[in-house]
C-alpha atoms as a PDB file:
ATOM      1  CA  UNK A   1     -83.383 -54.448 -44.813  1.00  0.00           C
ATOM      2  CA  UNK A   2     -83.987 -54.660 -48.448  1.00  0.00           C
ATOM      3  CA  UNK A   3     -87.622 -56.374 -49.582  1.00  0.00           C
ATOM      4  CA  UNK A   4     -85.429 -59.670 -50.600  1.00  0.00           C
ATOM      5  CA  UNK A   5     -84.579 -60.167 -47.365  1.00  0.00           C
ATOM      6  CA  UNK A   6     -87.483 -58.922 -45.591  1.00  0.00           C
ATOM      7  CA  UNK A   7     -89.774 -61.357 -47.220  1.00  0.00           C
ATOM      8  CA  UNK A   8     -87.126 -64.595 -46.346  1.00  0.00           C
ATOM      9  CA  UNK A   9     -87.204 -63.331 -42.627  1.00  0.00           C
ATOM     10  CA  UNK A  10     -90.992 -63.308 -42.879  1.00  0.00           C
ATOM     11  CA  UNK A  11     -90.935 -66.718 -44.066  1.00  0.00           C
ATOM     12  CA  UNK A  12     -88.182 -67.613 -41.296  1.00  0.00           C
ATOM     13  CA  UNK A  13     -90.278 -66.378 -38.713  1.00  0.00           C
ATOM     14  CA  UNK A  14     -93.683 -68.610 -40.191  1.00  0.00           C
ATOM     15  CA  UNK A  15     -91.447 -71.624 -40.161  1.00  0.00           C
ATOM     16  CA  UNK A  16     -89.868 -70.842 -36.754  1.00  0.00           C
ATOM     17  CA  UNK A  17     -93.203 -70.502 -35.055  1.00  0.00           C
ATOM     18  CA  UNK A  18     -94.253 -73.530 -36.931  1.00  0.00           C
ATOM     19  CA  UNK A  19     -91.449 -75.631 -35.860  1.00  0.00           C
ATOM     20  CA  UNK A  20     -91.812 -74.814 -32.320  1.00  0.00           C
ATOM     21  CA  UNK A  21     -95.265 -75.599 -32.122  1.00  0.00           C
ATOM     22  CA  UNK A  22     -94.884 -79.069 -34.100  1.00  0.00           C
ATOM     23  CA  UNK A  23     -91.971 -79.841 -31.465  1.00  0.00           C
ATOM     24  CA  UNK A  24     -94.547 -79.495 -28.730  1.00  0.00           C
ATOM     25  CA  UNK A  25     -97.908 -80.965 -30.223  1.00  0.00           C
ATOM     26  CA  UNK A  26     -96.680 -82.641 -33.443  1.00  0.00           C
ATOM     27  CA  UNK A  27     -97.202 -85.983 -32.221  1.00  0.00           C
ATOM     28  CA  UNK A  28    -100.315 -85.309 -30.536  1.00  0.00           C
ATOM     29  CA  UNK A  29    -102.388 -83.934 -33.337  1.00  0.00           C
ATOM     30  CA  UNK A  30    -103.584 -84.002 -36.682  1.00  0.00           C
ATOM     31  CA  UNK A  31    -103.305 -79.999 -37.091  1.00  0.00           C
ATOM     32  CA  UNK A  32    -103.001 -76.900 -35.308  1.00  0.00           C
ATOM     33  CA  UNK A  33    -103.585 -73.239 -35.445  1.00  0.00           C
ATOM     34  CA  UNK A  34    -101.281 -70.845 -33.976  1.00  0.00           C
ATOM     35  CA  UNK A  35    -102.671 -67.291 -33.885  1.00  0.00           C
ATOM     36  CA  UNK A  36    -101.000 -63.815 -33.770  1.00  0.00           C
ATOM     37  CA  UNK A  37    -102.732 -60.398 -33.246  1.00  0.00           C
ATOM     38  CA  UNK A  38    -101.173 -56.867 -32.837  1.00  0.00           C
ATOM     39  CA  UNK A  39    -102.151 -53.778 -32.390  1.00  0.00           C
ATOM     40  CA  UNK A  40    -100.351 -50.195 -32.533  1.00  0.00           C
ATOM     41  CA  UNK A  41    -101.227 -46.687 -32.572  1.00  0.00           C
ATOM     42  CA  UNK A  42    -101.031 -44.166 -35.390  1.00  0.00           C
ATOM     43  CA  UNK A  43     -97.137 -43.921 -35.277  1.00  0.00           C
ATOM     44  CA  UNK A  44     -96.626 -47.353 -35.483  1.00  0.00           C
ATOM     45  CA  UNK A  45     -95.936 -48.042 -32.197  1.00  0.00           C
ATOM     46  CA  UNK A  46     -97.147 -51.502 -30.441  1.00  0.00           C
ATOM     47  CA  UNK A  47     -99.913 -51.683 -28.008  1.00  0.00           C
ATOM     48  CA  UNK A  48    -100.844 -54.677 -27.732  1.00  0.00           C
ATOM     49  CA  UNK A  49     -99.348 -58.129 -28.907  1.00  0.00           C
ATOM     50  CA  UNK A  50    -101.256 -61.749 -28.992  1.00  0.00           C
ATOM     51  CA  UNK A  51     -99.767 -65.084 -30.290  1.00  0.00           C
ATOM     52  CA  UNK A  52     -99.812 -68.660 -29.480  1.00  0.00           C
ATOM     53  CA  UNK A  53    -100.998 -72.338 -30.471  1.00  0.00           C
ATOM     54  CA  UNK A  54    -104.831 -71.829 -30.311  1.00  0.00           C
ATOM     55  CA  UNK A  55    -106.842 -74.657 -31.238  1.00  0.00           C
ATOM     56  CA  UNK A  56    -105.716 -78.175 -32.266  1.00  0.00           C
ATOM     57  CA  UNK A  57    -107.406 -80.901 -33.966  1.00  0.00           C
ATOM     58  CA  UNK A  58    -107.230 -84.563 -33.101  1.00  0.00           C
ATOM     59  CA  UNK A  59    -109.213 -87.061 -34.436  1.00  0.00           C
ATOM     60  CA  UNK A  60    -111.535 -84.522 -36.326  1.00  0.00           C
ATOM     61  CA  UNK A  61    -112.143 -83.263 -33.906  1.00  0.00           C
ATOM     62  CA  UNK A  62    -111.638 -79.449 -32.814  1.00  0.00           C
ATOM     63  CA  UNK A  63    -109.784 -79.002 -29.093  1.00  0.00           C
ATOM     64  CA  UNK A  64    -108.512 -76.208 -26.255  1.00  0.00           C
ATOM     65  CA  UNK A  65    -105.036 -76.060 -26.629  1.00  0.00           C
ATOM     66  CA  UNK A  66    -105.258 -77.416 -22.776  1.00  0.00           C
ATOM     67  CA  UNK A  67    -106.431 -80.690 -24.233  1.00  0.00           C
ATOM     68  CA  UNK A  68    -102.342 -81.247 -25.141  1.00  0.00           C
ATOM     69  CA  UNK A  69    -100.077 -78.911 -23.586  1.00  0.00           C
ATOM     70  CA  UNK A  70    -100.335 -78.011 -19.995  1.00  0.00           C
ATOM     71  CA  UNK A  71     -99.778 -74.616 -18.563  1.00  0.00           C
ATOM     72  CA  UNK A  72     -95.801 -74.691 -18.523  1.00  0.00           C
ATOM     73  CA  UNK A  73     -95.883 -75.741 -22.203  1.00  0.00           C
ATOM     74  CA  UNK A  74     -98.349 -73.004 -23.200  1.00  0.00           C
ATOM     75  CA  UNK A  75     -96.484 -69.949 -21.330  1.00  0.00           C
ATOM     76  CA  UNK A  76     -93.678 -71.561 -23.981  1.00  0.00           C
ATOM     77  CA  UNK A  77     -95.700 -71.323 -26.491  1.00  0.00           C
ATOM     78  CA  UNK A  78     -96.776 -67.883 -25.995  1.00  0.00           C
ATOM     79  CA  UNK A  79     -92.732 -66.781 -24.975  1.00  0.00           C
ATOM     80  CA  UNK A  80     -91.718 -67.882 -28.347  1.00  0.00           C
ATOM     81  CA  UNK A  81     -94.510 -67.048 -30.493  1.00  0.00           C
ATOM     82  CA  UNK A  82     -94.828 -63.088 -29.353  1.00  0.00           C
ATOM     83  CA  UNK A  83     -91.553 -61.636 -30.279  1.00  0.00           C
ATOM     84  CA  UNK A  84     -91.633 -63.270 -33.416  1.00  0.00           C
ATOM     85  CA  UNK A  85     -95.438 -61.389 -34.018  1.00  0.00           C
ATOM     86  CA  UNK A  86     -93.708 -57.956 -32.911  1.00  0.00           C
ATOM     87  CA  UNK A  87     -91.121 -58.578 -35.040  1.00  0.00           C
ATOM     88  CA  UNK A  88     -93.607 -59.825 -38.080  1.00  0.00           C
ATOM     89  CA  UNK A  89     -95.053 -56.449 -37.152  1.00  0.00           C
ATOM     90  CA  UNK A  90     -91.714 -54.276 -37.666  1.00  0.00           C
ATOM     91  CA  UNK A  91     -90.978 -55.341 -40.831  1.00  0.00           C
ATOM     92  CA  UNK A  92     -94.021 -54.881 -42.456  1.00  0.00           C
ATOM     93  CA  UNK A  93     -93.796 -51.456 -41.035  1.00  0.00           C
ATOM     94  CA  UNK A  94     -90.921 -50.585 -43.141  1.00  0.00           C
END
């Protein structure tokens, strides 16, 4: 993948997790923060991967994610937003 269109996946993957999210909390919020965290050993290889909606704000003020999804909606959350993170991950590798 040439750096072209590395960087317009990396942006398709920020929007994609972005869209997702706003489907699920958009209209229950003023703002959210979705988090991704990954981890990998000296040849590059993943270890550990972290990524979901964390925190959400409503009304000023700051909230669990618990306070609008419930558990079925945040295993969602977390089922969409980790792949895209590993994959984030691979092509910044290159």
């Amino acid at each position: 993948m040439n750096n072209e269109t590395s960087f317009e996946r990396l942006f398709g993957i920020q929007d994609e997790i972005l869209m997702f999210t706003m489907e699920q909390v958009g209209d229950k919020v003023d703002k959210f923060y979705v988090q991704g965290r990954i981890t990998d050993d000296s040849y590059g290889n993943v270890t550990s991967v972290e990524g979901n909606i964390r925190t959400v704000i409503v009304g000023g003020r700051v909230l669990d994610v618990s306070a609008v999804l419930d558990d079925t909606e945040f295993y969602e959350n977390v089922a969409f937003v980790r792949p895209r993170i590993t994959e984030l991950h691979d092509i910044l590798r290159i």
